[in-house]
C-alpha atoms as a PDB file:
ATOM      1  CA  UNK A   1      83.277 203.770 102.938  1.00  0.00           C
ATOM      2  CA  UNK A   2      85.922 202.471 105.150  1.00  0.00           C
ATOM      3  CA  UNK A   3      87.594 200.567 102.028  1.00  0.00           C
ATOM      4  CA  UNK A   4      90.235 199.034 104.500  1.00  0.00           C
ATOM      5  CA  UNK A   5      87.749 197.352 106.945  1.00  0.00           C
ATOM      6  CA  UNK A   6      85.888 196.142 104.513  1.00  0.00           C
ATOM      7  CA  UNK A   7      88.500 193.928 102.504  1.00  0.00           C
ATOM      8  CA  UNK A   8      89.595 192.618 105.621  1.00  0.00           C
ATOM      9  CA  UNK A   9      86.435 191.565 106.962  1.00  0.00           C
ATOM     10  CA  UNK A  10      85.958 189.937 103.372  1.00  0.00           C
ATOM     11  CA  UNK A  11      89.456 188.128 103.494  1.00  0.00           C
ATOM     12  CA  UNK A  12      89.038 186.718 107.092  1.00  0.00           C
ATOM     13  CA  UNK A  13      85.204 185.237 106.056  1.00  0.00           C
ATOM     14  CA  UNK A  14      87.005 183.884 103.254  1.00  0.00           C
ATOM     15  CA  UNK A  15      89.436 182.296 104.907  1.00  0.00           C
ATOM     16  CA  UNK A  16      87.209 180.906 107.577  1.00  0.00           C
ATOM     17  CA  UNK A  17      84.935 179.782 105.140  1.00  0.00           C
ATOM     18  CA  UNK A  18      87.677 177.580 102.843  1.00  0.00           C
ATOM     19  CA  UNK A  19      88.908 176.140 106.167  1.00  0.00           C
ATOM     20  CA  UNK A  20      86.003 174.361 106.100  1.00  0.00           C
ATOM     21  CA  UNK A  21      86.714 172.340 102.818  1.00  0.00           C
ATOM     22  CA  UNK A  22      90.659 171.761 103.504  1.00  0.00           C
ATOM     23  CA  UNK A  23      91.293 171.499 107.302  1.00  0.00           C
ATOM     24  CA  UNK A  24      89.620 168.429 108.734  1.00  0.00           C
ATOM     25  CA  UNK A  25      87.642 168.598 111.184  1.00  0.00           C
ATOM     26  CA  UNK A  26      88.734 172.093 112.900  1.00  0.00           C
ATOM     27  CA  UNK A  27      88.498 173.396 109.527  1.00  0.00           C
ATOM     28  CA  UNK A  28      84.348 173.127 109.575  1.00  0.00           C
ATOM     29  CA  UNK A  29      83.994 173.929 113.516  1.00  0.00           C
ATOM     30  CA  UNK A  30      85.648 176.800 112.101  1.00  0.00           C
ATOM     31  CA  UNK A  31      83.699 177.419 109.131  1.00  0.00           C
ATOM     32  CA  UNK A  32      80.458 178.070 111.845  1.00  0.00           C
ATOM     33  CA  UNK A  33      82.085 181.288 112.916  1.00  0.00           C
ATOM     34  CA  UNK A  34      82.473 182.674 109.206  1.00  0.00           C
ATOM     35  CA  UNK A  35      79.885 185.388 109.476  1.00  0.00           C
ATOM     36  CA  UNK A  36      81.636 186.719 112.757  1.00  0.00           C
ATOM     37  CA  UNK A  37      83.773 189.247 110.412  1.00  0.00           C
ATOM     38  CA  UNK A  38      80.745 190.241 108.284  1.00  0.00           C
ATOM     39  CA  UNK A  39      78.740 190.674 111.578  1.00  0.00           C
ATOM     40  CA  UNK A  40      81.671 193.456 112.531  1.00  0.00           C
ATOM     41  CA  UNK A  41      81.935 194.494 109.643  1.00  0.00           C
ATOM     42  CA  UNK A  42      78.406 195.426 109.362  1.00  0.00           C
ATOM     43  CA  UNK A  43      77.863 196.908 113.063  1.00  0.00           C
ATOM     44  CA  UNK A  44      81.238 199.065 113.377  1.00  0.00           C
ATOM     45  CA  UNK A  45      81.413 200.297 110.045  1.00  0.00           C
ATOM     46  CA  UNK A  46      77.508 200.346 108.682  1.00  0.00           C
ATOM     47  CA  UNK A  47      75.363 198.338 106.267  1.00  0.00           C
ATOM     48  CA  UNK A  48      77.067 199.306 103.182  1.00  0.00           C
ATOM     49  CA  UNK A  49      80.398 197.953 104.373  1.00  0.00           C
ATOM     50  CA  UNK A  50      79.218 194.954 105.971  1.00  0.00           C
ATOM     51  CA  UNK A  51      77.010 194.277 102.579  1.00  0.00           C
ATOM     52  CA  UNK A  52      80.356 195.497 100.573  1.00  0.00           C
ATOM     53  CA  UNK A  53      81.854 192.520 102.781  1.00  0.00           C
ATOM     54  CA  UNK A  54      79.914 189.929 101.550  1.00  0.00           C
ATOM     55  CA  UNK A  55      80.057 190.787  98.263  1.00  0.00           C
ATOM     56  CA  UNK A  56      83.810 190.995  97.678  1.00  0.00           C
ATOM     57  CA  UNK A  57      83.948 187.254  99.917  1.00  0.00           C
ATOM     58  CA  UNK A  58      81.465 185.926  97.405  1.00  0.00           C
ATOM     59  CA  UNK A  59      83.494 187.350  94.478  1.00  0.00           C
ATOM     60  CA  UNK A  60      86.689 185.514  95.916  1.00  0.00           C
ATOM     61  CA  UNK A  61      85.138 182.518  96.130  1.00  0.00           C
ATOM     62  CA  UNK A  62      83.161 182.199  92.620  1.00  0.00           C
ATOM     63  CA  UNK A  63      86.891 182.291  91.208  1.00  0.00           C
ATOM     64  CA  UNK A  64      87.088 178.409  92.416  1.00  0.00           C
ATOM     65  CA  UNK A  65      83.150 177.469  92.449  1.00  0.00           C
ATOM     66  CA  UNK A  66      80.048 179.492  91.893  1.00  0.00           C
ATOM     67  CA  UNK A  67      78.114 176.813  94.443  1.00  0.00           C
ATOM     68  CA  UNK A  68      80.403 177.367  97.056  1.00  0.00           C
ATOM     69  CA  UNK A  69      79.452 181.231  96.691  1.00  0.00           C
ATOM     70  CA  UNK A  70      76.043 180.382  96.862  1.00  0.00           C
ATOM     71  CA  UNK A  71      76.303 178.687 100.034  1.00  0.00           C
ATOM     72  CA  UNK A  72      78.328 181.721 101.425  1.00  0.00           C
ATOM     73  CA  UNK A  73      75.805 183.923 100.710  1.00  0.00           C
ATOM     74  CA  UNK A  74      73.186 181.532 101.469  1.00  0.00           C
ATOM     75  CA  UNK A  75      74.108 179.792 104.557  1.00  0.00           C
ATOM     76  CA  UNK A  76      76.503 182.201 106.034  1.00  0.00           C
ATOM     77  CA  UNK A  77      75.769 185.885 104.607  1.00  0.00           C
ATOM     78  CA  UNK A  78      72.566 186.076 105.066  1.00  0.00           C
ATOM     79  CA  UNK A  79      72.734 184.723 109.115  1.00  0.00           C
ATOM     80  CA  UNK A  80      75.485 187.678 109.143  1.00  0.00           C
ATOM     81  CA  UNK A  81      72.889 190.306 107.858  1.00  0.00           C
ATOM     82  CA  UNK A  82      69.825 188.954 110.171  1.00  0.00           C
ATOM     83  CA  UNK A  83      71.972 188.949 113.574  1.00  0.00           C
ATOM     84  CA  UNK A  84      74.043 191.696 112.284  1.00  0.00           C
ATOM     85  CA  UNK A  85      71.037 193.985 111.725  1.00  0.00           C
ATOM     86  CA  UNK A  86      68.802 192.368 115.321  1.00  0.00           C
ATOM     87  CA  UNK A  87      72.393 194.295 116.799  1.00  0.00           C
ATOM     88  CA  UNK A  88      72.362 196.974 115.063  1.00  0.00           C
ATOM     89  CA  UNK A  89      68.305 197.186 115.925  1.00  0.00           C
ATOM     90  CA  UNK A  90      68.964 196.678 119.584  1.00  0.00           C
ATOM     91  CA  UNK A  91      66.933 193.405 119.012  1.00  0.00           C
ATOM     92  CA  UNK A  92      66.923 191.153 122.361  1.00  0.00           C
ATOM     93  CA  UNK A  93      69.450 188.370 121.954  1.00  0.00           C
ATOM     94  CA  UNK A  94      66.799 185.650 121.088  1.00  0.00           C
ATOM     95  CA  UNK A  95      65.162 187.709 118.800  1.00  0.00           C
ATOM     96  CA  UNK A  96      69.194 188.604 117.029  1.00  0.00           C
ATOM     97  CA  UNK A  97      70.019 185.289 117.022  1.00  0.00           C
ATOM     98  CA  UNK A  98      66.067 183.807 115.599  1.00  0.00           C
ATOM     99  CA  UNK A  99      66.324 186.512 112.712  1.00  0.00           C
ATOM    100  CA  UNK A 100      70.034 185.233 111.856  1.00  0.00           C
ATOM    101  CA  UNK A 101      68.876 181.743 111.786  1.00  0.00           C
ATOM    102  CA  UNK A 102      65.977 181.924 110.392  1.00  0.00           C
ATOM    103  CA  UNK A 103      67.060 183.768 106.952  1.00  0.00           C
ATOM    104  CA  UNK A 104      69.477 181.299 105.818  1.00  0.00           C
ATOM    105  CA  UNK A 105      66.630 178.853 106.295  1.00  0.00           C
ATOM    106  CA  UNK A 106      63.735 180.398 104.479  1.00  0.00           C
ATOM    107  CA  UNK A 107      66.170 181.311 101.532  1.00  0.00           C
ATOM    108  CA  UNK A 108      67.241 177.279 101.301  1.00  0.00           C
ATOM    109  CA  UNK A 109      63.840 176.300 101.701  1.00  0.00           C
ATOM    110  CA  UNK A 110      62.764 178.602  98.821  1.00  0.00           C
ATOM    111  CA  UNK A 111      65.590 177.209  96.948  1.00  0.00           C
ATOM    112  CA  UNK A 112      65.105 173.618  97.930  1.00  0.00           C
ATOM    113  CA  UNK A 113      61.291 173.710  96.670  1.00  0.00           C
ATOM    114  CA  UNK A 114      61.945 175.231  93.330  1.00  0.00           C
ATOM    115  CA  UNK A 115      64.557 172.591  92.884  1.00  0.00           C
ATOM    116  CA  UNK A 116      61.983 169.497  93.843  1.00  0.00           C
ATOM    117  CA  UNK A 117      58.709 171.405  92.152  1.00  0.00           C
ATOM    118  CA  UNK A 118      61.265 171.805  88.776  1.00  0.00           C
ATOM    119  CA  UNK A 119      62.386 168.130  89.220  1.00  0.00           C
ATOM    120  CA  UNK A 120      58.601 167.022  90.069  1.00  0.00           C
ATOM    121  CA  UNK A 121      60.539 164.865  92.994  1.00  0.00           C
ATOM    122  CA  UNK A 122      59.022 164.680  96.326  1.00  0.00           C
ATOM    123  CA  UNK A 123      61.003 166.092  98.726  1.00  0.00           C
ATOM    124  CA  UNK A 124      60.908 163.779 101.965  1.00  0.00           C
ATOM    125  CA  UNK A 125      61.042 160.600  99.496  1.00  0.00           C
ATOM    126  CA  UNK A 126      63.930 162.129  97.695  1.00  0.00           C
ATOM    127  CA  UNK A 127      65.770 162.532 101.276  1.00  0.00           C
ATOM    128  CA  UNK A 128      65.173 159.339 102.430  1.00  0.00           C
ATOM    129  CA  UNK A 129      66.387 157.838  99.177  1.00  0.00           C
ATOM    130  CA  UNK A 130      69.651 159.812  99.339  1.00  0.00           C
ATOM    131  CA  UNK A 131      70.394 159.050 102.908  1.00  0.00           C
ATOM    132  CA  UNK A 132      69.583 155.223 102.387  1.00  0.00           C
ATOM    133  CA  UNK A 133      72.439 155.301  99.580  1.00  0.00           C
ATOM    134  CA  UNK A 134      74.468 156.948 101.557  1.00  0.00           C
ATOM    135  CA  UNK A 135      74.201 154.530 104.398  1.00  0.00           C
ATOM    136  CA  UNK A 136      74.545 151.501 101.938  1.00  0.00           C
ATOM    137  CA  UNK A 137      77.766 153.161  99.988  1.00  0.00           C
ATOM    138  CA  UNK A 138      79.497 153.588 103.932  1.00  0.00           C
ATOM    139  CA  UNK A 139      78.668 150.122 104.470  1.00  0.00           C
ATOM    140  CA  UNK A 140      80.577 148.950 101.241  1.00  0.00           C
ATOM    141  CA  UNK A 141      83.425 151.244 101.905  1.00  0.00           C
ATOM    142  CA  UNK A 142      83.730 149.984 105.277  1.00  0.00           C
ATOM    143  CA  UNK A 143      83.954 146.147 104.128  1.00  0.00           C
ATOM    144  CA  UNK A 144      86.049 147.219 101.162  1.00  0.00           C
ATOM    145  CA  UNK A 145      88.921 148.307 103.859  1.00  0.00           C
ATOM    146  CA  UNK A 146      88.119 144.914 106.413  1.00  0.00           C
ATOM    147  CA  UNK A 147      86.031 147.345 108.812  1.00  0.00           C
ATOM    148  CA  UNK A 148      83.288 144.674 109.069  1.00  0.00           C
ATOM    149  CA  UNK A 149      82.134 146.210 112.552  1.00  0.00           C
ATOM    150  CA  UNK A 150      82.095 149.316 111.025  1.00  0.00           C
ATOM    151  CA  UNK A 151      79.944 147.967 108.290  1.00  0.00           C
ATOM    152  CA  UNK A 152      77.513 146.158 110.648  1.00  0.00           C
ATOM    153  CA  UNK A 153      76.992 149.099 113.161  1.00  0.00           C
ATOM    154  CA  UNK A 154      76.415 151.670 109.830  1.00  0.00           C
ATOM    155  CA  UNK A 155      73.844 148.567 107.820  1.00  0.00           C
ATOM    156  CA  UNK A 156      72.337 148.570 111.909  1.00  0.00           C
ATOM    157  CA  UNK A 157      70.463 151.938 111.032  1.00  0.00           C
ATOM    158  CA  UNK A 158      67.068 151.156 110.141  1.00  0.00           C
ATOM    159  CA  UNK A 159      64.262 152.228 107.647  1.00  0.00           C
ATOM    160  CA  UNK A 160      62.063 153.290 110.541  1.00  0.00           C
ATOM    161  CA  UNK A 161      64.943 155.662 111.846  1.00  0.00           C
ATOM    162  CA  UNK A 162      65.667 157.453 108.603  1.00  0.00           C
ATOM    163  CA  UNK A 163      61.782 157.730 108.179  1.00  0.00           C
ATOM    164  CA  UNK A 164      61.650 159.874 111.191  1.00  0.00           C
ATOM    165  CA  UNK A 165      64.976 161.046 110.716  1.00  0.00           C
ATOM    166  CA  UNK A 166      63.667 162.749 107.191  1.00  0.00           C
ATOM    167  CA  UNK A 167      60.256 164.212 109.193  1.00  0.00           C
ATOM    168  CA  UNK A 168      62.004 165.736 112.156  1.00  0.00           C
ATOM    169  CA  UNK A 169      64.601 167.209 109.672  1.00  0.00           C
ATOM    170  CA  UNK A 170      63.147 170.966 109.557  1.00  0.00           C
ATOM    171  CA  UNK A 171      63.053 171.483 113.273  1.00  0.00           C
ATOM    172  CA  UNK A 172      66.468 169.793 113.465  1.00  0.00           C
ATOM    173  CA  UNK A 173      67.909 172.085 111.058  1.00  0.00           C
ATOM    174  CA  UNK A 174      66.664 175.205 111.815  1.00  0.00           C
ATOM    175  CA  UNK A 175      67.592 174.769 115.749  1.00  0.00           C
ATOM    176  CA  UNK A 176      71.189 174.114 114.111  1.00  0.00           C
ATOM    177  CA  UNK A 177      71.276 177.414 111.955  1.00  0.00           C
ATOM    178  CA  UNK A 178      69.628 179.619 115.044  1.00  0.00           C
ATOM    179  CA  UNK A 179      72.365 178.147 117.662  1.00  0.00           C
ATOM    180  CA  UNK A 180      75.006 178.772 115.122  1.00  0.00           C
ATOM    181  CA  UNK A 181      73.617 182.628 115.112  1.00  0.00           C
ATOM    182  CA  UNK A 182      73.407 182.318 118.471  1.00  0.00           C
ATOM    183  CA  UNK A 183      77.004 181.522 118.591  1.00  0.00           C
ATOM    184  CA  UNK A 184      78.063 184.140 116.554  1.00  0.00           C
ATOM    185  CA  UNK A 185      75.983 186.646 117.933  1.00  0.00           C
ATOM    186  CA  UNK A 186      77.975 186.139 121.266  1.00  0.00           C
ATOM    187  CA  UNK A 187      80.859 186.074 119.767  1.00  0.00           C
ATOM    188  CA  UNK A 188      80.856 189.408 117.593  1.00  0.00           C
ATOM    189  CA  UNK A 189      79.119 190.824 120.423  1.00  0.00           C
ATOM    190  CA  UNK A 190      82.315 190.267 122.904  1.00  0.00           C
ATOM    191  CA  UNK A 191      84.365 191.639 120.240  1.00  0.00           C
ATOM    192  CA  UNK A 192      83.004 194.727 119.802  1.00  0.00           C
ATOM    193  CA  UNK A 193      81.897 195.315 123.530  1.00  0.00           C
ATOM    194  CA  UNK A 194      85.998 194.841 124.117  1.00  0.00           C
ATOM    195  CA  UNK A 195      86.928 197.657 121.877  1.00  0.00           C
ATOM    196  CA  UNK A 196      83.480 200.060 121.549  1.00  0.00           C
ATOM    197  CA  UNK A 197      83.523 201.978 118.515  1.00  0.00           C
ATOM    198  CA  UNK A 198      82.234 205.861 119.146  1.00  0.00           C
ATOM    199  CA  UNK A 199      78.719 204.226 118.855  1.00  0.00           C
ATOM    200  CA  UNK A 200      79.162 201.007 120.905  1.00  0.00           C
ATOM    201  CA  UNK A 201      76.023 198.649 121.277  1.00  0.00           C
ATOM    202  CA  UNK A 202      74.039 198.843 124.465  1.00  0.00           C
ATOM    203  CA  UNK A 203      75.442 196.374 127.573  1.00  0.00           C
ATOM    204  CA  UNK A 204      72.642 194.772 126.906  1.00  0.00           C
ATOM    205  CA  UNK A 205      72.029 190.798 128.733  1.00  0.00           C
ATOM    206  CA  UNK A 206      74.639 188.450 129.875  1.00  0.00           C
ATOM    207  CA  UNK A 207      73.445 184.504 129.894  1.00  0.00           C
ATOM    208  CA  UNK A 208      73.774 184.524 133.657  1.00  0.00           C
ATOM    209  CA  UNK A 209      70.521 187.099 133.331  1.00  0.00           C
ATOM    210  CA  UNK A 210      68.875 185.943 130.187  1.00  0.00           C
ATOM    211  CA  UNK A 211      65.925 184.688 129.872  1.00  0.00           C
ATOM    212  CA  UNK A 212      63.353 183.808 127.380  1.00  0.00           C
ATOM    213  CA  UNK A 213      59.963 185.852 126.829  1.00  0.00           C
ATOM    214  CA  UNK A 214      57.683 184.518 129.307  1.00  0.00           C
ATOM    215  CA  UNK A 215      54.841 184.373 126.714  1.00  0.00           C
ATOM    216  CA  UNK A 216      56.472 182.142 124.447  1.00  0.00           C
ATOM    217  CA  UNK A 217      55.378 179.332 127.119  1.00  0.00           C
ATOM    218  CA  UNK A 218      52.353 179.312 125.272  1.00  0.00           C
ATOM    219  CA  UNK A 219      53.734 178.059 121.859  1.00  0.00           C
ATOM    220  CA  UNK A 220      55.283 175.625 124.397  1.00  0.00           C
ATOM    221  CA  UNK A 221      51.622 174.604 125.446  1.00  0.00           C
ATOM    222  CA  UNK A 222      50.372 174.782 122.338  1.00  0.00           C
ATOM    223  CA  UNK A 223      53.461 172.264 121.128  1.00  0.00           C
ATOM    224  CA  UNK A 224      52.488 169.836 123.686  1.00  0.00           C
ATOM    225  CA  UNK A 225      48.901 169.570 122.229  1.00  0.00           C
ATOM    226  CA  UNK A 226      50.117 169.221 119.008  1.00  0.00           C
ATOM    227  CA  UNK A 227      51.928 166.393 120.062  1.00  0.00           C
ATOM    228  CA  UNK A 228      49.134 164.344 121.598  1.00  0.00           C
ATOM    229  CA  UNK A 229      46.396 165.014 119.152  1.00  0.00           C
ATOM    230  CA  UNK A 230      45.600 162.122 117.290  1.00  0.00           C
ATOM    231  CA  UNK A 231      46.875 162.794 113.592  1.00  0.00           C
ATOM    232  CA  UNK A 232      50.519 161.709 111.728  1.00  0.00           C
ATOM    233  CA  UNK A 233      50.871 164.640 110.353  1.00  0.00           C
ATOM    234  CA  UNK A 234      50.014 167.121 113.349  1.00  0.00           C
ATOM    235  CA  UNK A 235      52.135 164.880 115.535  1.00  0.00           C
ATOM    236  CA  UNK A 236      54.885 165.567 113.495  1.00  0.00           C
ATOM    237  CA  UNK A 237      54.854 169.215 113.218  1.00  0.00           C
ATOM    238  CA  UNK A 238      54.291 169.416 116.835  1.00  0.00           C
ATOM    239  CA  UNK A 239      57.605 167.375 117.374  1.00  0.00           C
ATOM    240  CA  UNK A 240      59.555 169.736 115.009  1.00  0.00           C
ATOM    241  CA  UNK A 241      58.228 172.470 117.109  1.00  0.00           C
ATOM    242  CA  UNK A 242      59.027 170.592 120.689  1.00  0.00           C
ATOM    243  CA  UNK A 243      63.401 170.220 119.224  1.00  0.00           C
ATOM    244  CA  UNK A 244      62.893 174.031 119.226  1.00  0.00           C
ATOM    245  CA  UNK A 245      61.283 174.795 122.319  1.00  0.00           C
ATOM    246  CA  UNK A 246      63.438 171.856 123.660  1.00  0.00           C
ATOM    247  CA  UNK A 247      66.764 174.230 122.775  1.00  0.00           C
ATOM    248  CA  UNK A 248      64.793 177.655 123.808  1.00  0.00           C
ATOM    249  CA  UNK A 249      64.169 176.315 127.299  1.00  0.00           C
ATOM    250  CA  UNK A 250      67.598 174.127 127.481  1.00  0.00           C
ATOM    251  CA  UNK A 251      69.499 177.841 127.226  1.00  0.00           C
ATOM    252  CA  UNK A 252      66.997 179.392 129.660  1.00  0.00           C
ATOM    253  CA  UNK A 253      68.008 176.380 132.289  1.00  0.00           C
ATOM    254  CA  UNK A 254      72.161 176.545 131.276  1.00  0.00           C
ATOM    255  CA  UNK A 255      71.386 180.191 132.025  1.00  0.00           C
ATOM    256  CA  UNK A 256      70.047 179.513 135.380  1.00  0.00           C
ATOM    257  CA  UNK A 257      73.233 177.249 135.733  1.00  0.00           C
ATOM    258  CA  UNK A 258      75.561 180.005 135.013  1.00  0.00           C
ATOM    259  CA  UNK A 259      73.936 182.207 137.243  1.00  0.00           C
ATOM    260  CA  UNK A 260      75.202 179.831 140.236  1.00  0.00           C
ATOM    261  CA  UNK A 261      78.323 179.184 139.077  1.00  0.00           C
ATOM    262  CA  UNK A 262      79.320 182.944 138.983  1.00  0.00           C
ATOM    263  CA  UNK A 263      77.650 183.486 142.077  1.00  0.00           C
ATOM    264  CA  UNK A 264      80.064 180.869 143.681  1.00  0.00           C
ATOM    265  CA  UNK A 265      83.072 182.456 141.766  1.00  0.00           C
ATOM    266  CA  UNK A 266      83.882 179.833 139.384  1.00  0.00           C
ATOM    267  CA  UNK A 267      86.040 180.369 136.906  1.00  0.00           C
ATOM    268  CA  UNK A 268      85.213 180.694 132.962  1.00  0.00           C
ATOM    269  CA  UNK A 269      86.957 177.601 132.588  1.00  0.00           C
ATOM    270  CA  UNK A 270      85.099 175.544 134.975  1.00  0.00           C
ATOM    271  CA  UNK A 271      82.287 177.024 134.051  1.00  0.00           C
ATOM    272  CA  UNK A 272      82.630 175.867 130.331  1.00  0.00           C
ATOM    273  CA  UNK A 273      83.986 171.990 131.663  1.00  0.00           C
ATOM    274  CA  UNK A 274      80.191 172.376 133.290  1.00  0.00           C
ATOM    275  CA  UNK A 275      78.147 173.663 130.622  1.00  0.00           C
ATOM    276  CA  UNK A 276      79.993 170.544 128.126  1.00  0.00           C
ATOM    277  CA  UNK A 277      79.384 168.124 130.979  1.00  0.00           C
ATOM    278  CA  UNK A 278      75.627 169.066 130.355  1.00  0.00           C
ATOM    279  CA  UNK A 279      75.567 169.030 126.866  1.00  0.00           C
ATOM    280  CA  UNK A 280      77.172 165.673 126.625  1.00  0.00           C
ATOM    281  CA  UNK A 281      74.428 163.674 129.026  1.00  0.00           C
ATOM    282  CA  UNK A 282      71.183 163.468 127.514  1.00  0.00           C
ATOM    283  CA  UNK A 283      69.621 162.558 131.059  1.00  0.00           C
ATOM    284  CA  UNK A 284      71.045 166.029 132.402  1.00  0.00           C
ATOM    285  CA  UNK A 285      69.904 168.076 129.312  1.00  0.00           C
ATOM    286  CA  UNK A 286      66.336 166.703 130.110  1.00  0.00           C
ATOM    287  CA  UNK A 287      66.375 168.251 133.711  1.00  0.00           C
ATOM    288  CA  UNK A 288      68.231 171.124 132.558  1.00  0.00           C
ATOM    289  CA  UNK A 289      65.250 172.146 130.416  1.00  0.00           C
ATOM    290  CA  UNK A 290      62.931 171.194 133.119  1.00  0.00           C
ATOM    291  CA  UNK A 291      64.513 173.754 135.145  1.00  0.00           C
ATOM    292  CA  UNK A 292      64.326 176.299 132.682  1.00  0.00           C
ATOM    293  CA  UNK A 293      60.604 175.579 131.982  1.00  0.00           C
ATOM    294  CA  UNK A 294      59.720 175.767 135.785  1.00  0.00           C
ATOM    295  CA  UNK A 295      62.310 179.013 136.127  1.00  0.00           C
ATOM    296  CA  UNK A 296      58.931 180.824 134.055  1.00  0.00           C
ATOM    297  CA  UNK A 297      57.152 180.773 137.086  1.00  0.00           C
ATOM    298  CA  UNK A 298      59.835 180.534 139.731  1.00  0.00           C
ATOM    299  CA  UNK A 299      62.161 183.117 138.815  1.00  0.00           C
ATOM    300  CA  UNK A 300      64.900 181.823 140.602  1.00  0.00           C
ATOM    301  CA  UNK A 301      67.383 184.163 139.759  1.00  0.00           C
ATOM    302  CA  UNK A 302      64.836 187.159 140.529  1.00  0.00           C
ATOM    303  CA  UNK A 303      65.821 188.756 136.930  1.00  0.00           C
ATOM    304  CA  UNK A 304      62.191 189.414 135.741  1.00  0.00           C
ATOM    305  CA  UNK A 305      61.129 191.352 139.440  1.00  0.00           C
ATOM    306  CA  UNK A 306      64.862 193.264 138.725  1.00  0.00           C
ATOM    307  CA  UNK A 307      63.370 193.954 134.737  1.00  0.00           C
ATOM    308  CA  UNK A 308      59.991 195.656 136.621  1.00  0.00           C
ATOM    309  CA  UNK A 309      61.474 197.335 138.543  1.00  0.00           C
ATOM    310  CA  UNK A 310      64.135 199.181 136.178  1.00  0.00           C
END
């Protein structure tokens, strides 16, 4: 075991994770990328040293708060292991990033109903309540300190908006968690393709190229029923299912967009001004997924007749 990488990778999780509860703001846009070093750790070295990795970070941390282990393991280990192990697999990058984000997930879901079935609470009713006293203790802090605008704008939130809010929660969070994997997955990936070990991993897809599997159109289809059939509850789970399809497609059309802007020799900065720009207007995001959608059949960027024929 390569003792050396392996305390490192812990210490720099570590650290990346704490930032998170003592730097504002930076400190949690930080904490996102904690799995990066266990992701390294775990493709350069092997499974036992990127495991070994984990383990000593979640040691460190239990010192000052057992919770704040779990979460590490939790939320952040177990996305490490998932895209770690879709790498080490030669898994395509959707599929890397989907098994990253969807472990962390399915282990705080299995966590979150023995907590509710133990309690006998219901879950969506407990949420709602929580969030309502959240929204009325902001409110009171707010007029406490004179904010009174503050105050209105937070009181402004209505009962119809957190009931929604509460149902649309589960697609919501898991398209968080996979483009967080996502994100590290690109990340740890452009590490390591910088400095190959003597088994680098394959060149594998850049985003100008990427694109998504064409069948998955069909869960898109099959969304779009969901949504229209007459039914609360079906409605629902098709609109938890249309956030993710909404961010599947949305990559597939900033993909598209990337392809053009290297082709006219942008540089990565301009490129990145772009791809915020987009992000930032929700009337642009809407057409940017329309593109990607259509881009199934279109193939503007000719990848999928360049796949057949390699």
């Amino acid at each position: 075991m390569n003792f050396k990488a392996v305390v490192i990778a812990a210490m720099e999780a570590v650290g990346l994770f704490v930032s998170g509860f003592v730097i504002p703001l930076i400190g949690q846009a930080l904490m996102l990328f904690s799995p990066v070093p266990l992701i390294l750790a775990y493709v350069r070295n092997g499974r036992t040293e990127g495991l070994a990795s984990l383990g000593i970070a979640a040691a460190i941390v239990a010192v000052a708060s057992w919770q704040m282990a779990a979460i590490l393991i939790l939320g952040f280990g177990l996305m490490a292991i998932g895209t770690a192990e879709g790498m080490r697999r030669g898994f395509r990058p959707e599929s890397a990033a989907l098994l990253g984000g969807l472990l962390p997930m399915a282990a705080l879901s299995i966590v979150a109903a023995y907590y509710f079935v133990h309690n006998g609470k219901n879950p969506v009713t407990a949420v709602e309540t929580y969030l309502q006293a959240s929204i009325s203790e902001a409110a009171a802090i707010y007029t406490k300190f004179g904010l009174t605008e503050m105050a209105a704008a937070v009181t402004a939130v209505s009962d119809s908006f957190i009931h929604y809010l509460v149902r649309l929660l589960p697609g919501i969070a898991i398209a968080t968690s996979v483009i967080q994997a996502a994100c590290c997955y690109g990340f740890s990936r452009a590490i390591i393709m910088r400095r190959p070990e003597p088994n680098p991993l394959p060149s594998g897809t850049t985003l100008a190229a990427w694109y998504a599997p064409d069948a998955w159109v069909w869960g898109l289809i099959v969304t779009l029923v969901l949504v229209m059939v007459p039914g609360k509850a079906v409605q629902i789970t098709g609109w938890n299912l249309a956030i993710l399809f909404a961010l599947l497609y949305l990559t597939q059309g900033i993909a598209l967009v990337e392809h053009y802007l290297r082709k006219a020799r942008l540089k990565a900065f301009v490129r990145g001004l772009i791809h915020t720009i987009i992000l930032v207007l929700p009337p642009v995001i809407a057409g940017v997924i329309a593109i990607g959608v259509v881009d199934i059949w279109a193939d503007f960027r000719k990848v999928r007749v360049h796949a057949k024929q390699a």
